[in-house]
C-alpha atoms as a PDB file:
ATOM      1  CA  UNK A   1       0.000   0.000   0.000  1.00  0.00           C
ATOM      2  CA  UNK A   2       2.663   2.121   1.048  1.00  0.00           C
ATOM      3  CA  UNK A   3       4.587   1.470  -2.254  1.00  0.00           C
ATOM      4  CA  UNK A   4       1.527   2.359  -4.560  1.00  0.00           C
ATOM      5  CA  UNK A   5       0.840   5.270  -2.794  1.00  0.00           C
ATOM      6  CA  UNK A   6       4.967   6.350  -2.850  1.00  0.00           C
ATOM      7  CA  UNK A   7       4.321   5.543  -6.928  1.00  0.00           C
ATOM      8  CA  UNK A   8       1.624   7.782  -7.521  1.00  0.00           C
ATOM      9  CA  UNK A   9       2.899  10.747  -5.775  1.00  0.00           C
ATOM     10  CA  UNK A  10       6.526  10.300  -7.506  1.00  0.00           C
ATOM     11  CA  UNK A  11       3.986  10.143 -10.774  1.00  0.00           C
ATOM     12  CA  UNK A  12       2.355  13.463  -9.645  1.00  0.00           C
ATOM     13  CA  UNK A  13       5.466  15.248  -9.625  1.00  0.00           C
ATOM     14  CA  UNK A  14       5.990  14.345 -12.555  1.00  0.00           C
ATOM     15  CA  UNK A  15       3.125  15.159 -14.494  1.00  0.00           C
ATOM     16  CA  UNK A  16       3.474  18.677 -12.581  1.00  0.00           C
ATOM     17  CA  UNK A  17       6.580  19.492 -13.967  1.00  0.00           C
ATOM     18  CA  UNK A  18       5.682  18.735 -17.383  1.00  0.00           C
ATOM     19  CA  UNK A  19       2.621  21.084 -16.472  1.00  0.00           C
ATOM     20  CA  UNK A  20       5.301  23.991 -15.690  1.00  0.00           C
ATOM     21  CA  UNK A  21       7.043  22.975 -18.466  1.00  0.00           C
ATOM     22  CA  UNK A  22       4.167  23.861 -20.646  1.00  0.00           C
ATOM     23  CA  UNK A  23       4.045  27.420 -19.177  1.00  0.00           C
ATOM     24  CA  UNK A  24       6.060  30.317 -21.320  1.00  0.00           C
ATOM     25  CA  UNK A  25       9.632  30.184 -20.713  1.00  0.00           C
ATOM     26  CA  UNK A  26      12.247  32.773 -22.159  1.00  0.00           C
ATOM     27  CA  UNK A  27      13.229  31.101 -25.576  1.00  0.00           C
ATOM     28  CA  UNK A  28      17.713  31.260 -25.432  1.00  0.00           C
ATOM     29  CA  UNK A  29      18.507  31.278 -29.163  1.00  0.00           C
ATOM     30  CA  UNK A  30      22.629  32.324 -28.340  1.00  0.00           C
ATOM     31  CA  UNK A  31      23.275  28.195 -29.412  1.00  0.00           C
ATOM     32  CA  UNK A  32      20.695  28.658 -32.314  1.00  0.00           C
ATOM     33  CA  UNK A  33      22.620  31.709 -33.590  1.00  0.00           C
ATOM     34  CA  UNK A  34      26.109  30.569 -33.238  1.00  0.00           C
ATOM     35  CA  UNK A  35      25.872  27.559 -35.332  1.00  0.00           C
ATOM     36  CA  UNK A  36      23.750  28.778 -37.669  1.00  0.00           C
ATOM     37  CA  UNK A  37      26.349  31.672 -38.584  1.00  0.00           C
ATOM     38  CA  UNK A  38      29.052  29.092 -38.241  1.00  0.00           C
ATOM     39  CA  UNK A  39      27.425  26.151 -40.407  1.00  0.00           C
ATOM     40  CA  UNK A  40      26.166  29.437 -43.029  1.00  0.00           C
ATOM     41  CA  UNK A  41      30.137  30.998 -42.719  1.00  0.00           C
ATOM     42  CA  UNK A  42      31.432  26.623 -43.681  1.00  0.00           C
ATOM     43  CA  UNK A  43      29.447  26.184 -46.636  1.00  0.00           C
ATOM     44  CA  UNK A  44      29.749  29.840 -47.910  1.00  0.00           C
ATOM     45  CA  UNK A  45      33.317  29.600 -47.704  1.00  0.00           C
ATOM     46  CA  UNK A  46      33.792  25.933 -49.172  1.00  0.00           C
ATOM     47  CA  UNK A  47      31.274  26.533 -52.010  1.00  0.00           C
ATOM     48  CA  UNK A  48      33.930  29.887 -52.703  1.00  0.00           C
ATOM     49  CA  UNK A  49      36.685  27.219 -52.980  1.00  0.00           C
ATOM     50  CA  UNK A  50      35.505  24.804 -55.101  1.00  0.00           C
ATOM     51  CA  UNK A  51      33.633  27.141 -57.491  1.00  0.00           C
ATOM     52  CA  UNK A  52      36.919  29.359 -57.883  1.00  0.00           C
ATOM     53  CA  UNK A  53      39.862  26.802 -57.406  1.00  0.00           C
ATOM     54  CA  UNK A  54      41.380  28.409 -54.724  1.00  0.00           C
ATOM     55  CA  UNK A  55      44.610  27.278 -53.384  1.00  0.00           C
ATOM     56  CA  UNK A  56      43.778  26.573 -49.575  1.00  0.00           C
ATOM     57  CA  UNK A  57      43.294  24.127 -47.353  1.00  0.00           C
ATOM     58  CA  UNK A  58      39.828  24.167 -46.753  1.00  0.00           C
ATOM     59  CA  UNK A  59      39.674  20.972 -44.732  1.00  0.00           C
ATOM     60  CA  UNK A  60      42.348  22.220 -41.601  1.00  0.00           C
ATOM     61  CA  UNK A  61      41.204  26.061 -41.621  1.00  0.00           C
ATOM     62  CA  UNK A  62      37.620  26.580 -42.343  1.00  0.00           C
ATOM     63  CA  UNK A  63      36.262  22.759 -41.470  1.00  0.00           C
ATOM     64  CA  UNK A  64      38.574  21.790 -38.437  1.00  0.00           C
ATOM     65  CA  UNK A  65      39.633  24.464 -36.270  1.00  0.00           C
ATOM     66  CA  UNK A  66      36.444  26.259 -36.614  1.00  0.00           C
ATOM     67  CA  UNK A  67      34.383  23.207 -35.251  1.00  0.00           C
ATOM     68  CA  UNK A  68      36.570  21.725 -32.855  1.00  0.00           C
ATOM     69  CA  UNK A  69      36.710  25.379 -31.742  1.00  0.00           C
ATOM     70  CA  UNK A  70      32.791  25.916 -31.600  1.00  0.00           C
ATOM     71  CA  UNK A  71      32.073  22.560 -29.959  1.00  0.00           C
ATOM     72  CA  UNK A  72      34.516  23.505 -27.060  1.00  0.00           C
ATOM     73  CA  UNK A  73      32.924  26.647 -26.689  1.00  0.00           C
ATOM     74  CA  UNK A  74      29.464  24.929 -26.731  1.00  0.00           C
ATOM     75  CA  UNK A  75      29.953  22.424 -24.643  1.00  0.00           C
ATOM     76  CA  UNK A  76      31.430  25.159 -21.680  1.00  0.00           C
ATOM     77  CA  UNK A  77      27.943  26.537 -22.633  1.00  0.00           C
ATOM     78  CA  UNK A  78      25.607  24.474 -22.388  1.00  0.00           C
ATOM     79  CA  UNK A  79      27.865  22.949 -18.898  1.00  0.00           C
ATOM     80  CA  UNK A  80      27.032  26.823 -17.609  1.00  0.00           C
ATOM     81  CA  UNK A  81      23.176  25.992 -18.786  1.00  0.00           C
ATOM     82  CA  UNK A  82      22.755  23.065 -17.177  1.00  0.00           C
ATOM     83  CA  UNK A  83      23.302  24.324 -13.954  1.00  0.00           C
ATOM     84  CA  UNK A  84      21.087  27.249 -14.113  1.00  0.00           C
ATOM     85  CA  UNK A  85      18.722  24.889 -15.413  1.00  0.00           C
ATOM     86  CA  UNK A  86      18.178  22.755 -11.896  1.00  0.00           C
ATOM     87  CA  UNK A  87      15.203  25.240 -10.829  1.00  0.00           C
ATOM     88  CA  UNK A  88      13.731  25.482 -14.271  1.00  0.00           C
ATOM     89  CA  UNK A  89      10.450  23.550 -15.892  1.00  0.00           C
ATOM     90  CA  UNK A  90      11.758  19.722 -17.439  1.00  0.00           C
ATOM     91  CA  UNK A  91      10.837  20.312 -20.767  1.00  0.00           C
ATOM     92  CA  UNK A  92      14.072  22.128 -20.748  1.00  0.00           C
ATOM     93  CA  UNK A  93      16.222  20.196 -19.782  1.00  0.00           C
ATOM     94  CA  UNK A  94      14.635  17.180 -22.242  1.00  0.00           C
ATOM     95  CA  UNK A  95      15.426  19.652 -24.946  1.00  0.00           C
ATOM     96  CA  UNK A  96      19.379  20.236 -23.837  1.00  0.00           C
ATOM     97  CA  UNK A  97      19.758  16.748 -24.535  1.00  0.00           C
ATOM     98  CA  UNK A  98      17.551  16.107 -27.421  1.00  0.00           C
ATOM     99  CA  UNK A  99      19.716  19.324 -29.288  1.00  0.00           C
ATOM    100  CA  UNK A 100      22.803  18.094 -27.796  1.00  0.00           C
ATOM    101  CA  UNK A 101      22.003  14.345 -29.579  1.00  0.00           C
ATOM    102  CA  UNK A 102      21.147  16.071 -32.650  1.00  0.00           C
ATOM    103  CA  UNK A 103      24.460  18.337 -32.597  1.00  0.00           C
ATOM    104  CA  UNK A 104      26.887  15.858 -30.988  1.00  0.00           C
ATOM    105  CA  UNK A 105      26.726  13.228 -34.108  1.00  0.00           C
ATOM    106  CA  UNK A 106      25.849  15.908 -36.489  1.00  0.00           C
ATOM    107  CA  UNK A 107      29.335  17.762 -35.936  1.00  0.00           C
ATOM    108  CA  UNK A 108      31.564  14.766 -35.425  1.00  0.00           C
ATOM    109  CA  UNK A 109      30.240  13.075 -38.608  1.00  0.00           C
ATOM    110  CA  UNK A 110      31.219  16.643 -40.616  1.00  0.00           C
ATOM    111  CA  UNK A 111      34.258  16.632 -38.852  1.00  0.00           C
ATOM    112  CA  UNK A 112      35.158  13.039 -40.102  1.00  0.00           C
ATOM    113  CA  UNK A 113      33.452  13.634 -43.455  1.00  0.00           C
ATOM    114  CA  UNK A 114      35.401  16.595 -44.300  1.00  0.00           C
ATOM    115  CA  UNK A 115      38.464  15.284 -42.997  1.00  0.00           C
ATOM    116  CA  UNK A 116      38.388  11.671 -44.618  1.00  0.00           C
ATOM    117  CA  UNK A 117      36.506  12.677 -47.419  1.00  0.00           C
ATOM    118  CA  UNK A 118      35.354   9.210 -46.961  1.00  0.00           C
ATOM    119  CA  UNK A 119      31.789  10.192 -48.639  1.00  0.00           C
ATOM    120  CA  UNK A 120      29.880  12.741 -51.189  1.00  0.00           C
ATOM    121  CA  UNK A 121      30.451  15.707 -49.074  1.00  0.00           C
ATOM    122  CA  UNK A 122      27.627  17.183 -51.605  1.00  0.00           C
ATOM    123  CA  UNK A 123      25.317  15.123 -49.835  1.00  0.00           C
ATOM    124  CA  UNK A 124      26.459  16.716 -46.083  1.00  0.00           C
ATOM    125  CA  UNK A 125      24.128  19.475 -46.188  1.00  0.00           C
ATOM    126  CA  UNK A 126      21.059  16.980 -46.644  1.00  0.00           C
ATOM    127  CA  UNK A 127      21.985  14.937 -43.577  1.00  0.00           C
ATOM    128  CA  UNK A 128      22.413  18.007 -41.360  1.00  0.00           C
ATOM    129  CA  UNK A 129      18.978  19.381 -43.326  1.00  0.00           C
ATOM    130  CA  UNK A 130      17.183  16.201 -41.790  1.00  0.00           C
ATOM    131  CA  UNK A 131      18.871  16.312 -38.091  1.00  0.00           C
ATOM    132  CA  UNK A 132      17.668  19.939 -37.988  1.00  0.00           C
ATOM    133  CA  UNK A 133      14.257  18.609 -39.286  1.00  0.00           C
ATOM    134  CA  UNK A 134      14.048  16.057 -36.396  1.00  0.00           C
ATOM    135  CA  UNK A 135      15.172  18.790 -33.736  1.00  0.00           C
ATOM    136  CA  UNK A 136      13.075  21.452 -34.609  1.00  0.00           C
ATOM    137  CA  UNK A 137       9.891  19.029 -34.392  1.00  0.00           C
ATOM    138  CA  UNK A 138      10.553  17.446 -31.193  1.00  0.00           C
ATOM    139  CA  UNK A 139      11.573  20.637 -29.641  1.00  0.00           C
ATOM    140  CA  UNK A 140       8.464  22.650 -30.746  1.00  0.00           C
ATOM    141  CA  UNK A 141       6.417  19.463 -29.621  1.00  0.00           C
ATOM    142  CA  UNK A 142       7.898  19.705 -26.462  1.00  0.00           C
ATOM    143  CA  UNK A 143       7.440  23.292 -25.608  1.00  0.00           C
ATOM    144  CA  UNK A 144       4.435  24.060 -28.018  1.00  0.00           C
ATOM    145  CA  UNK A 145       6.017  26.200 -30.093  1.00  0.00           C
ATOM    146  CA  UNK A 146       4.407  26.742 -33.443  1.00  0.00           C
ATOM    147  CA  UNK A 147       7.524  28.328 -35.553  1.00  0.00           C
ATOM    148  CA  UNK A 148       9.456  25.228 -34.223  1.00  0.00           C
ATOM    149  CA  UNK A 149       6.950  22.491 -35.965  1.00  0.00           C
ATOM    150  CA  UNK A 150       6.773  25.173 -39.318  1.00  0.00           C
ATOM    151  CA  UNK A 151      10.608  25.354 -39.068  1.00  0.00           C
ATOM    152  CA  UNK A 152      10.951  21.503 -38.724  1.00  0.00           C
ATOM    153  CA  UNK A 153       8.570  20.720 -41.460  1.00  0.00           C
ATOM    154  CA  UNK A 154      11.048  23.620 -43.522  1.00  0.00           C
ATOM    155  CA  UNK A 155      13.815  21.682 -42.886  1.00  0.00           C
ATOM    156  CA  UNK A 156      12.794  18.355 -43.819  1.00  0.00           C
ATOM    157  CA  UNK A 157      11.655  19.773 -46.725  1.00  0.00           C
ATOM    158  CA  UNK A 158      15.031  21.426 -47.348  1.00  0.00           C
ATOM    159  CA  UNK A 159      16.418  17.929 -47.068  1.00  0.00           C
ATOM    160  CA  UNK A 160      14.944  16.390 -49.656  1.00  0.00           C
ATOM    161  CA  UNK A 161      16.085  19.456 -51.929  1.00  0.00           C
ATOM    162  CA  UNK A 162      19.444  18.954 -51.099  1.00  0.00           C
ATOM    163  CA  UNK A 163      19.012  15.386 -51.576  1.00  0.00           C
ATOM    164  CA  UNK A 164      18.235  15.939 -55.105  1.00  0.00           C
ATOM    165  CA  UNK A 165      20.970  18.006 -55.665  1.00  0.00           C
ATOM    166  CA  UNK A 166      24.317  16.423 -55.063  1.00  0.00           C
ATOM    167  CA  UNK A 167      26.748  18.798 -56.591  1.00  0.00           C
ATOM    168  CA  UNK A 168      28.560  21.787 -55.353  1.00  0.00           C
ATOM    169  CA  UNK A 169      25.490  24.366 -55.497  1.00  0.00           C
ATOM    170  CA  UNK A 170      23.897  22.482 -52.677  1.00  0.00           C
ATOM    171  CA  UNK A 171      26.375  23.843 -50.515  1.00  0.00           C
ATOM    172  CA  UNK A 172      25.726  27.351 -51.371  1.00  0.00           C
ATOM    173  CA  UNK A 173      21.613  26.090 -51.176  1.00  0.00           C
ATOM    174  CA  UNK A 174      22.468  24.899 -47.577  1.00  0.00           C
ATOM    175  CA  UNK A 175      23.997  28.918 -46.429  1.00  0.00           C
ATOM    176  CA  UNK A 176      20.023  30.456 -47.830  1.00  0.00           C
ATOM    177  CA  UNK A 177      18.378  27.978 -46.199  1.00  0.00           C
ATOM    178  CA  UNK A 178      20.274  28.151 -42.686  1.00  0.00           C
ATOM    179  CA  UNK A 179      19.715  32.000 -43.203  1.00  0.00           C
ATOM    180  CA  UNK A 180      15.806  31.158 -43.700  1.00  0.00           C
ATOM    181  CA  UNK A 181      15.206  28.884 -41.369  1.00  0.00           C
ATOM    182  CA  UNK A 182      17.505  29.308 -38.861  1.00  0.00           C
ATOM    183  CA  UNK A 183      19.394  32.541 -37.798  1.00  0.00           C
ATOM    184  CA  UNK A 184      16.335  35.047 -39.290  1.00  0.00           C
ATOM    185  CA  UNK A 185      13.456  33.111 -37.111  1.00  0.00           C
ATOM    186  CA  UNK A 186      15.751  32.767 -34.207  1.00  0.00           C
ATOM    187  CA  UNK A 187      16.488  36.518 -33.994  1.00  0.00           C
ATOM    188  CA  UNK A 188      13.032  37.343 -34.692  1.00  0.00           C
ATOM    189  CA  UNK A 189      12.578  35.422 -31.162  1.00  0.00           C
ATOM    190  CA  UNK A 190      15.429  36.212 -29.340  1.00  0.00           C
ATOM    191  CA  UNK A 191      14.941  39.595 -29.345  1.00  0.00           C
ATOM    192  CA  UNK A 192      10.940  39.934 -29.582  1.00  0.00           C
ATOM    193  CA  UNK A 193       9.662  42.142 -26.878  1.00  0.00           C
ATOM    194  CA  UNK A 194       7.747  39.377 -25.356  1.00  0.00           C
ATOM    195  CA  UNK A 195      10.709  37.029 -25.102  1.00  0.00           C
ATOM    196  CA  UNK A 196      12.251  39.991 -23.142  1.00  0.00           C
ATOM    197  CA  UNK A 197      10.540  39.958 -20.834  1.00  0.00           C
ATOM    198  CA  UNK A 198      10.137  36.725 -20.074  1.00  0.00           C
ATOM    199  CA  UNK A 199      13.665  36.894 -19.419  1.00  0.00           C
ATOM    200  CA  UNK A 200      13.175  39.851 -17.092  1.00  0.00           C
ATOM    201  CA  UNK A 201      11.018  37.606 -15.593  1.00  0.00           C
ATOM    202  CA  UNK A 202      13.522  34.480 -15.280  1.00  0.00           C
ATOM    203  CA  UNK A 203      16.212  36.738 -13.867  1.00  0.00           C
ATOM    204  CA  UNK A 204      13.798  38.197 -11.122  1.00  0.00           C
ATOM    205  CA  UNK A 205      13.121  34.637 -10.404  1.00  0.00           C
END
């Protein structure tokens, strides 16, 4: 008896905190922005190398030292997050880790790709157009966001554009559409005078 009752009540918290988790909470959009103007500034810059033969190494100083560099800088991030995060609804911590499952594979198999050039690198931007896809879904799912599910449904169908076109223009294809459907809806939050101030809210919290 004692059991079933210590059951439902860990149950009942539960189902509270996804209640507060369904409450409006101050959208962060810094990680949003800074891969979308690094992952925009990669394929720019690689698409400018192929097209016009230039003579660099695109592979150790656009591809490798800018990712290895922006995951360590992430990761002390999100680390910094987390730990104002211990007070805050669980939907947001679910979504840490669902973005941080979706970035963590996403960045290592570029890395790898790039690297080895073990596979159509033409094909890169598809892949990433998908994992975006999957993100954005679950995330605006998650916190009922609107713009999230639009912006998901954008991406995956991004990814089947890209998918069709496996040549160097895709990479060019893959900066408009990060531009689209990344950093221009995420500043459009980030700095919307209701998601201030929510986050006048949060701090007074």
């Amino acid at each position: 008896m004692y059991q079933k009752s210590t059951s439902s009540g860990d149950l009942r918290h539960i189902e509270i905190a996804l209640e507060h988790g369904r409450e409006p909470v101050h959208f962060n959009g810094v990680i949003y922005l800074l891969w979308g103007f690094i992952f925009a500034k990669l394929f720019i810059l690689e698409f400018c190398v192929q097209v016009y033969d230039i003579p660099f190494n695109s592979t150790l100083f656009i591809w490798s030292l800018t990712l290895i560099f922006a995951a360590v800088c992430t990761g002390v991030y999100l680390n910094v997050l987390r730990q104002r995060m211990k007070k805050k609804p669980l939907t947001n911590a679910l979504i840490v880790r669902i973005w941080t499952a979706v970035f963590v594979p996403m960045v290592l198999i570029t890395l790898v790709g790039v690297i080895t050039r073990g596979f159509n690198l033409y094909l890169l931007p598809a892949g990433i157009a998908f994992g975006l896809g999957t993100g954005y879904l679950i995330h605006g799912y998650l916190n009922q966001m609107k713009l999230f599910r639009l912006l998901g449904i954008g991406w995956w169908m991004a990814g089947i554009t890209l998918a069709l076109m496996p040549g160097v223009e895709s990479l060019a294809w893959m900066a408009l559409f990060i531009l689209l459907l990344q950093i221009i809806p995420t500043a459009y939050l980030q700095f919307s005078p209701a998601n201030r101030r929510l986050a006048a809210q949060a701090e007074e919290e």
